[in-house]
C-alpha atoms as a PDB file:
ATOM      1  CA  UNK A   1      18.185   0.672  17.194  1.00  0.00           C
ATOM      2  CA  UNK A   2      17.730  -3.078  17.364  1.00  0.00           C
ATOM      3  CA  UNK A   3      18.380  -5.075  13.950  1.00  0.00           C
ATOM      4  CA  UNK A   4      15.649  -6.924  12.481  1.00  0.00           C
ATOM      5  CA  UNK A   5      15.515  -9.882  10.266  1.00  0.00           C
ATOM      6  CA  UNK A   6      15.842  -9.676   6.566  1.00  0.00           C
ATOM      7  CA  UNK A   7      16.057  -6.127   7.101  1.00  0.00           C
ATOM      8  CA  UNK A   8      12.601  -5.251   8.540  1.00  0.00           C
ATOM      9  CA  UNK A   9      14.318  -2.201  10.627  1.00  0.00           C
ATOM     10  CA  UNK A  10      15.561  -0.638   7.323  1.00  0.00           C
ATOM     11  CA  UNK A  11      12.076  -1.373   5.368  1.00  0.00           C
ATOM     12  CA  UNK A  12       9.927   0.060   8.174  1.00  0.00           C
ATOM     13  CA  UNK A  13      12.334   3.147   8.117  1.00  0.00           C
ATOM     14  CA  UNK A  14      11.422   3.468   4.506  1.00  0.00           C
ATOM     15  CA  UNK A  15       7.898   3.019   5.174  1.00  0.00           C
ATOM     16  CA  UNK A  16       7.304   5.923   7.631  1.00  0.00           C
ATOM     17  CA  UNK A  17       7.094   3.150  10.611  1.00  0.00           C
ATOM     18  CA  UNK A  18       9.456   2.432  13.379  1.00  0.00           C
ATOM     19  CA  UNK A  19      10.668  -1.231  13.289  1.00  0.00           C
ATOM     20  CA  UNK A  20       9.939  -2.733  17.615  1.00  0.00           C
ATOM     21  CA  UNK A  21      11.722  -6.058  16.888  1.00  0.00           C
ATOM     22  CA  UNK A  22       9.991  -9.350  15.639  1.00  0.00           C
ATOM     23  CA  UNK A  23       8.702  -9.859  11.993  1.00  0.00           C
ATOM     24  CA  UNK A  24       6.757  -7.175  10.959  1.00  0.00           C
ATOM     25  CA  UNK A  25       2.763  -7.923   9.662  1.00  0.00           C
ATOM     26  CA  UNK A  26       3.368  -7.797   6.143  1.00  0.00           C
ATOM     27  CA  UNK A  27       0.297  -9.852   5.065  1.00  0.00           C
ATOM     28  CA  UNK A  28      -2.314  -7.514   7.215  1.00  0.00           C
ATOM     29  CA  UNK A  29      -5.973  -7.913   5.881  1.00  0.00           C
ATOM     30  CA  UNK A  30      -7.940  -5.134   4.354  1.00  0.00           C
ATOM     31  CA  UNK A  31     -11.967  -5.495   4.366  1.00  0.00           C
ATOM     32  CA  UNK A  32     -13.364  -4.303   1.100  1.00  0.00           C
ATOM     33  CA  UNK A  33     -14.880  -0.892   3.461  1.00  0.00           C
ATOM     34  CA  UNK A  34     -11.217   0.045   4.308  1.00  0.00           C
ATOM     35  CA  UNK A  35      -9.876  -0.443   0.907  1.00  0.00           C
ATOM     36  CA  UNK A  36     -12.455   1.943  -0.588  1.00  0.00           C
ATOM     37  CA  UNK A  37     -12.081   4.570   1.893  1.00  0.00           C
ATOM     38  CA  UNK A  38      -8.071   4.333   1.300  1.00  0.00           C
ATOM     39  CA  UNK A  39      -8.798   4.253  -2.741  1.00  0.00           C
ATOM     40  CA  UNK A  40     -11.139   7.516  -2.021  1.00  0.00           C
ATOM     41  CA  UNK A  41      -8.257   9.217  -0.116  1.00  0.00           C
ATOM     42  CA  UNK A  42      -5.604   8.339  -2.893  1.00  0.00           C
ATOM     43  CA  UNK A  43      -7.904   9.462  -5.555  1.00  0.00           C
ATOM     44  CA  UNK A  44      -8.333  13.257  -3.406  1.00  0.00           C
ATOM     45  CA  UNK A  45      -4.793  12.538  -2.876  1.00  0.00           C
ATOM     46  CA  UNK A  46      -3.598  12.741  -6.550  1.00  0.00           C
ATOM     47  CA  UNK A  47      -6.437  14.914  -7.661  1.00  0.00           C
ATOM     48  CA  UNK A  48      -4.825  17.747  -5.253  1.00  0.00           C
ATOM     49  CA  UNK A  49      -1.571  17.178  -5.921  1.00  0.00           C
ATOM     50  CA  UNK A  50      -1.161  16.278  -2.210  1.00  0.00           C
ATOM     51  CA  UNK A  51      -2.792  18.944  -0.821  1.00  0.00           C
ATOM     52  CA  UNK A  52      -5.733  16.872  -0.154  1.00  0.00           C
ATOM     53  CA  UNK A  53      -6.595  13.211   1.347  1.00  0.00           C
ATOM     54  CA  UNK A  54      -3.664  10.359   1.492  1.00  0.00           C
ATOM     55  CA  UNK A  55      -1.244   8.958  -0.393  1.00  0.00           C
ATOM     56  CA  UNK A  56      -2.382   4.813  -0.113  1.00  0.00           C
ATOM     57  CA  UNK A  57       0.086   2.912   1.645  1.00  0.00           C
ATOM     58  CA  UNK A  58      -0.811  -0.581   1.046  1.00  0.00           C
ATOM     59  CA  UNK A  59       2.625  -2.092   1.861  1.00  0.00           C
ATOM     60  CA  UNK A  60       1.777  -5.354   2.974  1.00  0.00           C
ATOM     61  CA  UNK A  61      -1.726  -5.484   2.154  1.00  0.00           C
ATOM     62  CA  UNK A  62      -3.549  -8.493   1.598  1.00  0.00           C
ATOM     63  CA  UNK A  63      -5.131  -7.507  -1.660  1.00  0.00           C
ATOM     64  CA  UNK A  64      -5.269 -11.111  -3.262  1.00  0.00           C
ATOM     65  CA  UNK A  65      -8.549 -11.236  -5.282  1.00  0.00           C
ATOM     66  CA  UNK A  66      -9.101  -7.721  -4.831  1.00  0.00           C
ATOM     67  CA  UNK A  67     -11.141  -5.709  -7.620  1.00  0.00           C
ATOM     68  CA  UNK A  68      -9.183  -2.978  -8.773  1.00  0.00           C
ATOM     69  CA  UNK A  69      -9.836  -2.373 -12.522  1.00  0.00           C
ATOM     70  CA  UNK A  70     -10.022   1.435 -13.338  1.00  0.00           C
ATOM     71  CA  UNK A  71      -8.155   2.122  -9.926  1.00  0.00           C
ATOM     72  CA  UNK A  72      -6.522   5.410  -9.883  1.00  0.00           C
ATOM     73  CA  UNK A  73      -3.052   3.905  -7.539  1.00  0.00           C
ATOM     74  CA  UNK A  74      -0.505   6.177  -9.581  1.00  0.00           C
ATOM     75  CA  UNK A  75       2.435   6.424  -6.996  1.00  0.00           C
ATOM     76  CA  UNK A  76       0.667   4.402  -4.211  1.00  0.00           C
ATOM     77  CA  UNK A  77       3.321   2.288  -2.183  1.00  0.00           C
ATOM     78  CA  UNK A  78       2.465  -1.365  -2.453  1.00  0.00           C
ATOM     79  CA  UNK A  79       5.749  -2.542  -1.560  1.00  0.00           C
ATOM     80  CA  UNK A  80       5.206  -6.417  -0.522  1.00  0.00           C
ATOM     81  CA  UNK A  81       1.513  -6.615  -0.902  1.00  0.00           C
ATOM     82  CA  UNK A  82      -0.047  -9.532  -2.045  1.00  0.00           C
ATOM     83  CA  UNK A  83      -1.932  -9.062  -5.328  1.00  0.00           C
ATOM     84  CA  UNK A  84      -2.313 -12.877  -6.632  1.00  0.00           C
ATOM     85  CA  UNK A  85      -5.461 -12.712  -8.654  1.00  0.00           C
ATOM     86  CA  UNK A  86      -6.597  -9.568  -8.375  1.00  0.00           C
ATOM     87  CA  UNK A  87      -7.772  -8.025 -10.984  1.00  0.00           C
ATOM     88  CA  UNK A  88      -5.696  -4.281 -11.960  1.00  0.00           C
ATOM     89  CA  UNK A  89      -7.210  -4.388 -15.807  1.00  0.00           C
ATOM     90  CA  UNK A  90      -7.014  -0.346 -16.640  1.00  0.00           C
ATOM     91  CA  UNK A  91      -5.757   0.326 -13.416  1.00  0.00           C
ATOM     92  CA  UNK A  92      -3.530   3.162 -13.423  1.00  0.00           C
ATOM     93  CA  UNK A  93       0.183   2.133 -12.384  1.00  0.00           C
ATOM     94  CA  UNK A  94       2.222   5.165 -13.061  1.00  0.00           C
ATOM     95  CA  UNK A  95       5.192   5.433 -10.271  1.00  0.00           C
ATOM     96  CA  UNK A  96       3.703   2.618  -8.220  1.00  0.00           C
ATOM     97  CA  UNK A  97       6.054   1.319  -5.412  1.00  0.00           C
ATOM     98  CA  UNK A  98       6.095  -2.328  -5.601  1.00  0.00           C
END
């Protein structure tokens, strides 16, 4: 397997995603529609101890601005995202992957 820049390859390994060369997408946009279905599919996620919906994987996320106060993320993977102003008051942080 090819070797990526500032260790992309290894990252996307991490991530559950195969690494094709180039810089990986890190700042991909979410609308607000696709953030609440992921949030919804966390929350069934955690509520089921797996057994139900999706763990969220917002690695790379564009999430600046975003309204997440009283967000259940407990272990979500947010690994690179970009949170700059948004707002996490009472969020719920527990094992988060940043």
């Amino acid at each position: 397997m090819a070797r990526g820049p500032l260790g992309d390859e290894a990252i996307a390994g991490r991530m559950g995603q195969r690494w094709t060369g180039g810089v990986m997408a890190w700042n991909r946009k979410i609308s607000g529609q696709e953030l609440a279905r992921i949030l919804t599919e966390h929350r069934q996620w955690l509520d089921s101890g797996g057994k139900k919906g999706d763990r969220a994987k917002l690695h790379g996320a564009h999430l600046s601005r975003a309204h997440l106060s009283d967000a259940a993320l407990s272990f979500a993977v947010l690994r690179l995202a970009d949170l700059s102003e948004a707002n996490l008051s009472f969020a719920s942080l527990y094992q988060v992957a940043f």
